[in-house]
PDB file of N, CA and C in Angstrom:
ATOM      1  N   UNK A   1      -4.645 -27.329   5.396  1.00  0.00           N
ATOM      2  CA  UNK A   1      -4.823 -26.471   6.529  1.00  0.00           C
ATOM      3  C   UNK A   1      -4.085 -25.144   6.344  1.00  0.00           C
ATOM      4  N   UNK A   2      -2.764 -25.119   5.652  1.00  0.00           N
ATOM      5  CA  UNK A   2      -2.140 -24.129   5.987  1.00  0.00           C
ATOM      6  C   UNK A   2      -2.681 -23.038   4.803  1.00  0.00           C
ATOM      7  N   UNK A   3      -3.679 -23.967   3.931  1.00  0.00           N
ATOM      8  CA  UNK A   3      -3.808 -23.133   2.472  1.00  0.00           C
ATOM      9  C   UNK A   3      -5.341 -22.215   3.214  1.00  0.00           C
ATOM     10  N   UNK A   4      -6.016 -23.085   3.779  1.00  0.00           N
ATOM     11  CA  UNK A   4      -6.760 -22.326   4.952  1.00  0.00           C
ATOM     12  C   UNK A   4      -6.846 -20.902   4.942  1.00  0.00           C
ATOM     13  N   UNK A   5      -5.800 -21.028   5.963  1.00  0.00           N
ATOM     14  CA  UNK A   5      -4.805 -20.027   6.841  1.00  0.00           C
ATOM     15  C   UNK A   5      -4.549 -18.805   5.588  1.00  0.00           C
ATOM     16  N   UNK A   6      -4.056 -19.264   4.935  1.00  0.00           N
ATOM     17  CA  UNK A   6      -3.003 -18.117   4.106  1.00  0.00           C
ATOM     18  C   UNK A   6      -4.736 -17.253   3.179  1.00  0.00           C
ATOM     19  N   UNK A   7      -5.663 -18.289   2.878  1.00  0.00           N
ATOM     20  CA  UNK A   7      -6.859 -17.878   2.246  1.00  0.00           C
ATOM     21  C   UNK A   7      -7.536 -16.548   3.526  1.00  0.00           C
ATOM     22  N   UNK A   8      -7.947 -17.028   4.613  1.00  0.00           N
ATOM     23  CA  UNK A   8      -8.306 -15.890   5.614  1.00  0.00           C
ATOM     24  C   UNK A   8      -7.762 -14.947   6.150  1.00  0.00           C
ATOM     25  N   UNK A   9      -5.923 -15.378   5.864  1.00  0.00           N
ATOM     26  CA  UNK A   9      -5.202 -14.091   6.507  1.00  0.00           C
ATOM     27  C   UNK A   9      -5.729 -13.187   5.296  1.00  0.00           C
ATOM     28  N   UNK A  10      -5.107 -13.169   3.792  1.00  0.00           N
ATOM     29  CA  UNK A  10      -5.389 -12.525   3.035  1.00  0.00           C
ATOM     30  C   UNK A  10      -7.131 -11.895   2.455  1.00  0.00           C
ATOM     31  N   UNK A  11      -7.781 -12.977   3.055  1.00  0.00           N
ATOM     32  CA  UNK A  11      -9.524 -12.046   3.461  1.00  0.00           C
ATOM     33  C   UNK A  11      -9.323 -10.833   4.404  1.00  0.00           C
ATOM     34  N   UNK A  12      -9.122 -11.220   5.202  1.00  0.00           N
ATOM     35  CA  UNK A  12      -8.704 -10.371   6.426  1.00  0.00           C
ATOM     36  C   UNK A  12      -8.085  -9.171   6.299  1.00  0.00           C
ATOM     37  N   UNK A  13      -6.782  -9.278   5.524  1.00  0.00           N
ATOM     38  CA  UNK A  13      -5.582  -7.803   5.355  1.00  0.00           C
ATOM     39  C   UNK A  13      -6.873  -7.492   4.082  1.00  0.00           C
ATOM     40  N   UNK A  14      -7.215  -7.800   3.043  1.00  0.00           N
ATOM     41  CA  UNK A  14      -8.163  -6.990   2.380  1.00  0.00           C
ATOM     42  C   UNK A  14      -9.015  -6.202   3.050  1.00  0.00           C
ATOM     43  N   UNK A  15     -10.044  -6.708   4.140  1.00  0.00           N
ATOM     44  CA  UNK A  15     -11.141  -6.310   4.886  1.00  0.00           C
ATOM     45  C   UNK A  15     -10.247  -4.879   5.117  1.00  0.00           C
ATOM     46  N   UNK A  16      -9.204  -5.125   6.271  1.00  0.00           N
ATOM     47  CA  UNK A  16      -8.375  -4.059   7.179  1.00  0.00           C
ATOM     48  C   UNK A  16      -8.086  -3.302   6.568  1.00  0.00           C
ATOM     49  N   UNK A  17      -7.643  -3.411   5.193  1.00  0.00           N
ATOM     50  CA  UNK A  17      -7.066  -2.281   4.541  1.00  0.00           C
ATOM     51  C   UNK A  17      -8.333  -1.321   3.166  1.00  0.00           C
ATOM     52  N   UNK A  18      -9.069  -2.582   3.464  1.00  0.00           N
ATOM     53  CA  UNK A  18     -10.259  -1.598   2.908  1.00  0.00           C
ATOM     54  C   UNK A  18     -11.262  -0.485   3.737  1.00  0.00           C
ATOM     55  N   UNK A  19     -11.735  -1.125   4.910  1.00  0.00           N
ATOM     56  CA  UNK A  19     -12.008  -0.576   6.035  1.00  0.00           C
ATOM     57  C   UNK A  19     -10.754   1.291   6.286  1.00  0.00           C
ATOM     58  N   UNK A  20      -9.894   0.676   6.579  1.00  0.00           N
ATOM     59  CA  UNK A  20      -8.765   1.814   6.763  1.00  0.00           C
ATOM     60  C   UNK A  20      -8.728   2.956   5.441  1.00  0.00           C
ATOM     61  N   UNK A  21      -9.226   2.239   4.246  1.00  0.00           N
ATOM     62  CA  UNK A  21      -9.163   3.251   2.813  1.00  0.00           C
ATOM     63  C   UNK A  21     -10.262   4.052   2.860  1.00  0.00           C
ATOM     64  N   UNK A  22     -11.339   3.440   3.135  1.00  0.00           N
ATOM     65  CA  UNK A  22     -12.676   4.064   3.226  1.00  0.00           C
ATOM     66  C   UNK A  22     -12.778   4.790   4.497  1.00  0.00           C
ATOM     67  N   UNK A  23     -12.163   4.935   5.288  1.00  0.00           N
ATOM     68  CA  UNK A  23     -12.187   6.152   6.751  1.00  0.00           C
ATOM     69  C   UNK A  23     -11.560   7.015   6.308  1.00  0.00           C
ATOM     70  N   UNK A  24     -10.290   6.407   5.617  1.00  0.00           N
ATOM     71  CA  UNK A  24      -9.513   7.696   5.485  1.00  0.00           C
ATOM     72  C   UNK A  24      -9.823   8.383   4.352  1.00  0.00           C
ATOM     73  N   UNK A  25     -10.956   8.282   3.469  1.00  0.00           N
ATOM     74  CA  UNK A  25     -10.849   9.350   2.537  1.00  0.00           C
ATOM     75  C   UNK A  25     -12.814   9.720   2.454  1.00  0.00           C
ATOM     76  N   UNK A  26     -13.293   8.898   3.990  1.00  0.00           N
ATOM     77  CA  UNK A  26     -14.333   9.181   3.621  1.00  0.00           C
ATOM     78  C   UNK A  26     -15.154  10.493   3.480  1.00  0.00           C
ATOM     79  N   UNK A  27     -13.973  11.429   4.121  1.00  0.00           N
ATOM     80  CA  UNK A  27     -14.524  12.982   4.192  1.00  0.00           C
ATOM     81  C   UNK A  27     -13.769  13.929   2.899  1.00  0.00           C
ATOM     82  N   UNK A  28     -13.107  12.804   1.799  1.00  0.00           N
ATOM     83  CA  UNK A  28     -12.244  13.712   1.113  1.00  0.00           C
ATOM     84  C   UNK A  28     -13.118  13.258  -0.115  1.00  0.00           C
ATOM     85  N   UNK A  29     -13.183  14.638  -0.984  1.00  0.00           N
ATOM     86  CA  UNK A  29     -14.042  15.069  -1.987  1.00  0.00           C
ATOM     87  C   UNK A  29     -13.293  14.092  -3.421  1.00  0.00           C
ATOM     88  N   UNK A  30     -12.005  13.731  -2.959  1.00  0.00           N
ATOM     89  CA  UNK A  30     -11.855  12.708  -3.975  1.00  0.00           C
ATOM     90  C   UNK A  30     -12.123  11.199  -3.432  1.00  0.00           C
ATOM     91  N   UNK A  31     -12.239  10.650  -2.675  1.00  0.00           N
ATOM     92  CA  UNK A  31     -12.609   9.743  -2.377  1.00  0.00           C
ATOM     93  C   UNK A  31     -14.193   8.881  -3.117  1.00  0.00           C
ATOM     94  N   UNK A  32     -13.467   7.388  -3.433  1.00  0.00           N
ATOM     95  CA  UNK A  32     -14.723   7.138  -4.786  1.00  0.00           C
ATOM     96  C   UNK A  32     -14.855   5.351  -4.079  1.00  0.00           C
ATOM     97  N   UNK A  33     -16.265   5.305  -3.349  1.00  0.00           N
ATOM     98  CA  UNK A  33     -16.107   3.876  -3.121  1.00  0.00           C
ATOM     99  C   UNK A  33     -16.108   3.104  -3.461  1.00  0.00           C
ATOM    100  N   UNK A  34     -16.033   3.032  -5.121  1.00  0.00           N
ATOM    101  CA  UNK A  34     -15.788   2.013  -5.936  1.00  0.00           C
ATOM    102  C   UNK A  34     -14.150   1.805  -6.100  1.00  0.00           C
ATOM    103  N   UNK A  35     -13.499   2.473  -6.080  1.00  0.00           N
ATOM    104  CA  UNK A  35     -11.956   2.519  -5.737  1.00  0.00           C
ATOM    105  C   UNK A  35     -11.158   1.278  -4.249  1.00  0.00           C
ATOM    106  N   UNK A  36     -12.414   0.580  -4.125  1.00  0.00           N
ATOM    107  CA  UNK A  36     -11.856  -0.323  -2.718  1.00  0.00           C
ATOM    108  C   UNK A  36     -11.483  -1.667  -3.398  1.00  0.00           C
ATOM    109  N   UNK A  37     -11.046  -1.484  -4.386  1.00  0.00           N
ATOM    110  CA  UNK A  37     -10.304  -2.185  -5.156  1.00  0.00           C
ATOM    111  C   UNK A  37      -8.823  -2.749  -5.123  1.00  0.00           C
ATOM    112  N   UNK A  38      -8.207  -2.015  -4.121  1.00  0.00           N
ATOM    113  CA  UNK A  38      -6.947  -2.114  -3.868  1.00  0.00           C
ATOM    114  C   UNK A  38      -6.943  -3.184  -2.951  1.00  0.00           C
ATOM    115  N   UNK A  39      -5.736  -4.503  -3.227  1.00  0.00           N
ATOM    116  CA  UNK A  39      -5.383  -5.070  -2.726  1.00  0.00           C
ATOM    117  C   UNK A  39      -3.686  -5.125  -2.549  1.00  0.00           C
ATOM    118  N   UNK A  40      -3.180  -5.496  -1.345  1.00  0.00           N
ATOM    119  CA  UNK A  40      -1.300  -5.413  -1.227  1.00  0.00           C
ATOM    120  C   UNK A  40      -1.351  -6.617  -1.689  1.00  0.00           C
ATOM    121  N   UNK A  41      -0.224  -6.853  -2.543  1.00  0.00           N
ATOM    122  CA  UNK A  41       1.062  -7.286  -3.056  1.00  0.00           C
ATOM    123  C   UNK A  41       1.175  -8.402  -1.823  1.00  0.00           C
ATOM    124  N   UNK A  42       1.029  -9.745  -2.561  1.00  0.00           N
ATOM    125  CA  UNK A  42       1.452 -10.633  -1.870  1.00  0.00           C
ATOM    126  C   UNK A  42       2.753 -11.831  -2.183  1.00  0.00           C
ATOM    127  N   UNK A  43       3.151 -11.028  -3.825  1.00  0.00           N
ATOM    128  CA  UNK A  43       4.479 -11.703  -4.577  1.00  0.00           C
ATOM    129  C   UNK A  43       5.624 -11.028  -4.108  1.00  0.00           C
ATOM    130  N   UNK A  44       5.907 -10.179  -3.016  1.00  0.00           N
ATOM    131  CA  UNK A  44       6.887  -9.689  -2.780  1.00  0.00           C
ATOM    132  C   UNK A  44       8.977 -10.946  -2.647  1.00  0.00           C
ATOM    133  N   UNK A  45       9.307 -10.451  -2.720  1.00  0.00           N
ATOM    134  CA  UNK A  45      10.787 -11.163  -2.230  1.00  0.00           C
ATOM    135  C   UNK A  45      11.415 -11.059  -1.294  1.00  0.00           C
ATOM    136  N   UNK A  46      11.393  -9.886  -0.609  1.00  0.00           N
ATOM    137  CA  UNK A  46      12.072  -9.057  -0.038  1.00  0.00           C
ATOM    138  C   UNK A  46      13.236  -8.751   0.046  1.00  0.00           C
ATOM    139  N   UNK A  47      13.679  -8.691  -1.057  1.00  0.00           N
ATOM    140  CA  UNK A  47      15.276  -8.721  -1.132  1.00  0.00           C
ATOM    141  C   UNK A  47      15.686  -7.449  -1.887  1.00  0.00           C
ATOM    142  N   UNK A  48      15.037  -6.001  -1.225  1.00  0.00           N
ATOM    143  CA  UNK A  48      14.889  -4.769  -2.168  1.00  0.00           C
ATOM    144  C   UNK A  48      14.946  -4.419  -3.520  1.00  0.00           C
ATOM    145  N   UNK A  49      14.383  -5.427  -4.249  1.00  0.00           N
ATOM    146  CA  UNK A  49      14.419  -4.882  -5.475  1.00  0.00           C
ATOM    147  C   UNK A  49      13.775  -3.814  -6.325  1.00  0.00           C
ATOM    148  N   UNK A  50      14.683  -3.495  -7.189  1.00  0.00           N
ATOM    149  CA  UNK A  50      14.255  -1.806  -7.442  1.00  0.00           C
ATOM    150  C   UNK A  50      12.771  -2.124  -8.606  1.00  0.00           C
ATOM    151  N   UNK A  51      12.178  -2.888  -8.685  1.00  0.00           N
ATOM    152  CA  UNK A  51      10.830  -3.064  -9.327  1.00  0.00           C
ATOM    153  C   UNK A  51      10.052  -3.778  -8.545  1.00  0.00           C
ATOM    154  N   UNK A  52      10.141  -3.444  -6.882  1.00  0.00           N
ATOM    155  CA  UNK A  52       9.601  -4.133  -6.387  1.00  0.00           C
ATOM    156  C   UNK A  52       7.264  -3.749  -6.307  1.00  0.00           C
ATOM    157  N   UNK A  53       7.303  -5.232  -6.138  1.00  0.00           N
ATOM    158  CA  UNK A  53       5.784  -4.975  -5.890  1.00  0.00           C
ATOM    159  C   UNK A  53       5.134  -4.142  -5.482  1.00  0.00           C
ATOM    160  N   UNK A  54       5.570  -3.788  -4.558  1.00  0.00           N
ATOM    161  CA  UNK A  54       5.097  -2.698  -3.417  1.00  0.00           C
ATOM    162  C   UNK A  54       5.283  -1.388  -3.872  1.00  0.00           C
ATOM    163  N   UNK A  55       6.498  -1.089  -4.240  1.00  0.00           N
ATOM    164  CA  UNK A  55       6.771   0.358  -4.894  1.00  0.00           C
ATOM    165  C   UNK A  55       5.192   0.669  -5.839  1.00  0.00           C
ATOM    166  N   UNK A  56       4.951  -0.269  -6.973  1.00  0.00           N
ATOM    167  CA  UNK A  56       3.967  -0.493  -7.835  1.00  0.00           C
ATOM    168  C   UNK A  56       2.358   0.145  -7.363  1.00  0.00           C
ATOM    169  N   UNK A  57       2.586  -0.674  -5.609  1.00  0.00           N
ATOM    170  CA  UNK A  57       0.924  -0.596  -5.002  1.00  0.00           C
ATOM    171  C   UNK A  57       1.287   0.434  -4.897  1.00  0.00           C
ATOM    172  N   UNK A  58       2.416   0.835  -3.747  1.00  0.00           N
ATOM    173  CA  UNK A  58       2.361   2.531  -3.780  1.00  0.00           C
ATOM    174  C   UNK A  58       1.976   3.562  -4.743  1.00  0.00           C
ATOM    175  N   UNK A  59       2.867   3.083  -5.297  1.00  0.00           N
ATOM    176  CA  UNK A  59       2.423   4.363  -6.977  1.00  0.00           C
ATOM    177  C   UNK A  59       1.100   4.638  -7.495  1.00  0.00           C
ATOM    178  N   UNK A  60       0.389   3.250  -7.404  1.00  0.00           N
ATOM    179  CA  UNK A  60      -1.212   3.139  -7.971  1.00  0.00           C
ATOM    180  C   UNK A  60      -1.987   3.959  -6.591  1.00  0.00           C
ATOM    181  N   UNK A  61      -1.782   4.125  -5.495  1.00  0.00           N
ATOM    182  CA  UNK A  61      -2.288   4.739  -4.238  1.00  0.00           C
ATOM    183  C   UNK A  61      -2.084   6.209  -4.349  1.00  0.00           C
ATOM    184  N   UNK A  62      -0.624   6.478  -4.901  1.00  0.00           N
ATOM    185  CA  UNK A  62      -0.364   7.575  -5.101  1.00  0.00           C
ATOM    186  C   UNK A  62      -1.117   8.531  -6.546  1.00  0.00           C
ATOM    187  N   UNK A  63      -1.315   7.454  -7.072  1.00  0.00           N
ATOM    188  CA  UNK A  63      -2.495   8.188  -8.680  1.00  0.00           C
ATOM    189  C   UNK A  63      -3.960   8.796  -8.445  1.00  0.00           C
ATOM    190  N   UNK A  64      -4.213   7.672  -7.410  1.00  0.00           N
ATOM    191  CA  UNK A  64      -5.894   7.340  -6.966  1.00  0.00           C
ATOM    192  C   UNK A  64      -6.139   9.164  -6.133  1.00  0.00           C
ATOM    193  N   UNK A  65      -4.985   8.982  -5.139  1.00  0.00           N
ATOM    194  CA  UNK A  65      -5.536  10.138  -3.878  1.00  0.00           C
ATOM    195  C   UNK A  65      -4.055  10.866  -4.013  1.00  0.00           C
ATOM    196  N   UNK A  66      -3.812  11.698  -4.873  1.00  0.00           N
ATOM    197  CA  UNK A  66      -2.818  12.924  -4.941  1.00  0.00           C
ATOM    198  C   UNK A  66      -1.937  13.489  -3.785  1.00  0.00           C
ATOM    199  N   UNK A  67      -3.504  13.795  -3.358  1.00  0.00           N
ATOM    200  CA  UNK A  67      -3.132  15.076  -2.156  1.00  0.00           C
ATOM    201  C   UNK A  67      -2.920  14.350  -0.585  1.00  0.00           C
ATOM    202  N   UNK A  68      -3.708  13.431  -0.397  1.00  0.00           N
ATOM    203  CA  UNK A  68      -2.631  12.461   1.074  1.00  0.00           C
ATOM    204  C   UNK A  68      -1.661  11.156   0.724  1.00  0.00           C
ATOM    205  N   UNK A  69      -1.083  11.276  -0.287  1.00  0.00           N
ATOM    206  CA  UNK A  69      -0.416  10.005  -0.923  1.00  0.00           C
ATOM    207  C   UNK A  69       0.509   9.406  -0.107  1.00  0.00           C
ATOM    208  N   UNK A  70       1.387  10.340   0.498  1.00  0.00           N
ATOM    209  CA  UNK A  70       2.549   9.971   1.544  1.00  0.00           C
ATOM    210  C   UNK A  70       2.123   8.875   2.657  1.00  0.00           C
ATOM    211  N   UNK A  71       1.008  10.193   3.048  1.00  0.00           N
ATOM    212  CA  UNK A  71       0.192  10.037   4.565  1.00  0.00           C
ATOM    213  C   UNK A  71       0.015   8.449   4.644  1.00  0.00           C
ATOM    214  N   UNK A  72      -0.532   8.497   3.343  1.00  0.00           N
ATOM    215  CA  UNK A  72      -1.334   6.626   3.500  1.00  0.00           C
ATOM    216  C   UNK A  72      -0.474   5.518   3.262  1.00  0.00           C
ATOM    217  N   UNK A  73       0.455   5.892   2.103  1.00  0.00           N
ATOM    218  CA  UNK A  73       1.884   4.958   1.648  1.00  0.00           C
ATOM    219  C   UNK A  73       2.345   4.361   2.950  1.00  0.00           C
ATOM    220  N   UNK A  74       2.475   5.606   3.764  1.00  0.00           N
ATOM    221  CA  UNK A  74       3.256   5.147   5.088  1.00  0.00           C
ATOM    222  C   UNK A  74       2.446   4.467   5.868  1.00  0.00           C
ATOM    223  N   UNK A  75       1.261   4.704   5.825  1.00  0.00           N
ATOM    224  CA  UNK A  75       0.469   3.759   6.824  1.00  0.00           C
ATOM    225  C   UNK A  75      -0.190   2.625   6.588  1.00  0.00           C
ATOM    226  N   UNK A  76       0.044   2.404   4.993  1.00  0.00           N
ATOM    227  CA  UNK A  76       0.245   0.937   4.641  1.00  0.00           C
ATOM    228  C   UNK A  76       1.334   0.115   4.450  1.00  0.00           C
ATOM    229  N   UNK A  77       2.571   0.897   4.420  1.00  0.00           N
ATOM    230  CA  UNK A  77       3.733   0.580   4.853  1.00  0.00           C
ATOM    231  C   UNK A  77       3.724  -0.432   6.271  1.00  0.00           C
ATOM    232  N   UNK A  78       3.721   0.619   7.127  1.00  0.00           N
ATOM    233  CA  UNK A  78       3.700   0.147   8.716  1.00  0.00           C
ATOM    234  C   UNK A  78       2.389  -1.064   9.048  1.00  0.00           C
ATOM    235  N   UNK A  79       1.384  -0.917   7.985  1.00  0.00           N
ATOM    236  CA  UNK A  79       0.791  -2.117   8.683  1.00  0.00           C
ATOM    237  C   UNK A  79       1.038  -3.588   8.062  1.00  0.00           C
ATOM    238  N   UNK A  80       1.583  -3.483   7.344  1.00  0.00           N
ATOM    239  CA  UNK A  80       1.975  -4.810   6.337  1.00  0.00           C
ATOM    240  C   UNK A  80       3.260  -5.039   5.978  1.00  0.00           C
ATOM    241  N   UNK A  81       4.369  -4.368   6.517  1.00  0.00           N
ATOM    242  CA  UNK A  81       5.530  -4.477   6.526  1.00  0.00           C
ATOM    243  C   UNK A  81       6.305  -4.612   8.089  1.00  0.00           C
ATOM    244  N   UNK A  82       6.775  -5.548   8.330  1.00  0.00           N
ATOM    245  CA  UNK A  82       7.498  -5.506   9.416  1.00  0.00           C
ATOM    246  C   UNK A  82       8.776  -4.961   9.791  1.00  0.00           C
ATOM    247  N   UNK A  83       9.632  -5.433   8.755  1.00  0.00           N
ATOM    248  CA  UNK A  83      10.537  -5.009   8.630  1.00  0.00           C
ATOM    249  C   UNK A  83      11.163  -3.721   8.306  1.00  0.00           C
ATOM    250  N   UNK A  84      11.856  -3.115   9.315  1.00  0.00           N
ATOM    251  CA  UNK A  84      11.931  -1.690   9.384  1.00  0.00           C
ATOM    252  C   UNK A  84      12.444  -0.958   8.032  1.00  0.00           C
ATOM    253  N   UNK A  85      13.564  -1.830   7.972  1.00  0.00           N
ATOM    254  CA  UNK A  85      14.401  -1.541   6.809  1.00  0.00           C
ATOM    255  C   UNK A  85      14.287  -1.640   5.510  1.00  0.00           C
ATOM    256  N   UNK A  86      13.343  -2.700   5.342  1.00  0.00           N
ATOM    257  CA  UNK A  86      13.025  -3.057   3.989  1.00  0.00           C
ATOM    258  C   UNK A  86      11.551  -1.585   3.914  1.00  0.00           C
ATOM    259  N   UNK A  87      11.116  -1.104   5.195  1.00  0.00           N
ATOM    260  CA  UNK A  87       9.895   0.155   4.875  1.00  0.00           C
ATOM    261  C   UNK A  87      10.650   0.997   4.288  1.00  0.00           C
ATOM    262  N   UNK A  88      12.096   1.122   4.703  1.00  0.00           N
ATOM    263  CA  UNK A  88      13.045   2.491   4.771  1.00  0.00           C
ATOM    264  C   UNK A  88      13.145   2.638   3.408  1.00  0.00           C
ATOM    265  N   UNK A  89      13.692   1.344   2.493  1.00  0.00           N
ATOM    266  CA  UNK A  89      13.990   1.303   1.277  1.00  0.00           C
ATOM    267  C   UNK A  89      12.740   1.797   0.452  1.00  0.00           C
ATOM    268  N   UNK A  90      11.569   0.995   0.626  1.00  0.00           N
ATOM    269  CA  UNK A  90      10.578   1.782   0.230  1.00  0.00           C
ATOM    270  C   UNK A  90      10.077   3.500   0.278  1.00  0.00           C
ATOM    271  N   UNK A  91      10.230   3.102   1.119  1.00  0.00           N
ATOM    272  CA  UNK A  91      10.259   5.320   1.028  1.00  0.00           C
ATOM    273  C   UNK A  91      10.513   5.827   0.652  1.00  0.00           C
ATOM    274  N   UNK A  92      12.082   4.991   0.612  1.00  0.00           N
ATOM    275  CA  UNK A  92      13.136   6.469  -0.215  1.00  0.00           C
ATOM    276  C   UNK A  92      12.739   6.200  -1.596  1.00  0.00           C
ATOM    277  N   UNK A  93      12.446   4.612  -2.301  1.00  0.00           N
ATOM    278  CA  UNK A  93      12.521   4.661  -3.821  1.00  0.00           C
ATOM    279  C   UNK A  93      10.908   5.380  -3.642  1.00  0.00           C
ATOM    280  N   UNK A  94      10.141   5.639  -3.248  1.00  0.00           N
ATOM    281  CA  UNK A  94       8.867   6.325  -3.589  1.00  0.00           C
ATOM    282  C   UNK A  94       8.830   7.729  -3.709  1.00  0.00           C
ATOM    283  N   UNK A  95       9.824   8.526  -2.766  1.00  0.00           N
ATOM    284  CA  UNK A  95      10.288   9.906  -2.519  1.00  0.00           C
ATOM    285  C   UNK A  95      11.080   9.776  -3.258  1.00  0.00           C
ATOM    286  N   UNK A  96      12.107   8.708  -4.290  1.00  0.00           N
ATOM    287  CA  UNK A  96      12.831   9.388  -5.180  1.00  0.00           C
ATOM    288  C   UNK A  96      12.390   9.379  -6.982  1.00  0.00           C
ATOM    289  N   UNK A  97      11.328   8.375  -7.033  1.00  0.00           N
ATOM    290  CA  UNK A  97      10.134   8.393  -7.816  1.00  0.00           C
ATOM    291  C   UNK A  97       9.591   9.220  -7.924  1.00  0.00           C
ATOM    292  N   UNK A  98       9.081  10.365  -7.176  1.00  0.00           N
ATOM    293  CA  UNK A  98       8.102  11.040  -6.922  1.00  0.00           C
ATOM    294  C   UNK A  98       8.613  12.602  -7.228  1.00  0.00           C
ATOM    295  N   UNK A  99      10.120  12.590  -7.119  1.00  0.00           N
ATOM    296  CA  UNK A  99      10.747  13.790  -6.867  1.00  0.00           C
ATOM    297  C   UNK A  99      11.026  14.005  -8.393  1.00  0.00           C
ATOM    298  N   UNK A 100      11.562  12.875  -9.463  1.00  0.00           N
ATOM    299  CA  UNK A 100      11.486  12.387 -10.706  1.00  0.00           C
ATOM    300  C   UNK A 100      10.414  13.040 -11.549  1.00  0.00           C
ATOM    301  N   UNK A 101       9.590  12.920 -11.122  1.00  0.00           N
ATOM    302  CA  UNK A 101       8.168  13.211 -11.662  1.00  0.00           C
ATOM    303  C   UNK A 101       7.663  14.687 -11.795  1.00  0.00           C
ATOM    304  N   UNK A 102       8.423  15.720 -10.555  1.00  0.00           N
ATOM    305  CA  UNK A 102       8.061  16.717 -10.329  1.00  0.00           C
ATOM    306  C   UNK A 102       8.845  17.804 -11.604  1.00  0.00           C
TER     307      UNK A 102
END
C-alpha cells in the first residue's frame, strides 16, 4: 500500500512540475517541449550536504533556461521543499555556484 502511495505521489509531483515547466517557458523562445524531461530528486538526505541532489537539479534547470534560472530554482524550491532552511541553504550554494562561474 504504502509503495502505492509513494508510486502516485511521485506521478503526480512529475505531472505538477511538468505542467508548471511548460507554462512557464511556453512563451519563451528558448523553451523546447521535449525538455519535460526533468524530474526532482527524490535521494535527497537532508542534512545540507554540499553535493547535494538538488543543488545538481538546480544546476541542470539552470543550463536548460539561462535567462529565468533563479525565477524557477526558487519556485521549485518552494514547491517541493518544506523546509525553510534547508531552501535557504540551497540558494545560497546555487548563488555561490553561480557567482563562481561568472
Amino acid at each position: 500500500m504504502i509503495y502505492d502511495f509513494i508510486r502516485i505521489f511521485h506521478t503526480q509531483s512529475f505531472q505538477l512540475l511538468k505542467r508548471s515547466l511548460c507554462r512557464r517557458w511556453q512563451s519563451s523562445s528558448s523553451y523546447d517541449p521535449k525538455d519535460n524531461d526533468l524530474i526532482p530528486p527524490t535521494t535527497c538526505c537532508m542534512s545540507n550536504c554540499a553535493n547535494c541532489v538538488w543543488i545538481s537539479f538546480a544546476e541542470e534547470i539552470a543550463q536548460r533556461y539561462p535567462h529565468s534560472s533563479m525565477e524557477v530554482i526558487d519556485d521549485i524550491l518552494k514547491r517541493y521543499i518544506d523546509d525553510q532552511s534547508f531552501r535557504e541553504f540551497l540558494e545560497y550554494e546555487i548563488q555561490a555556484r553561480s557567482m563562481g562561474k561568472k
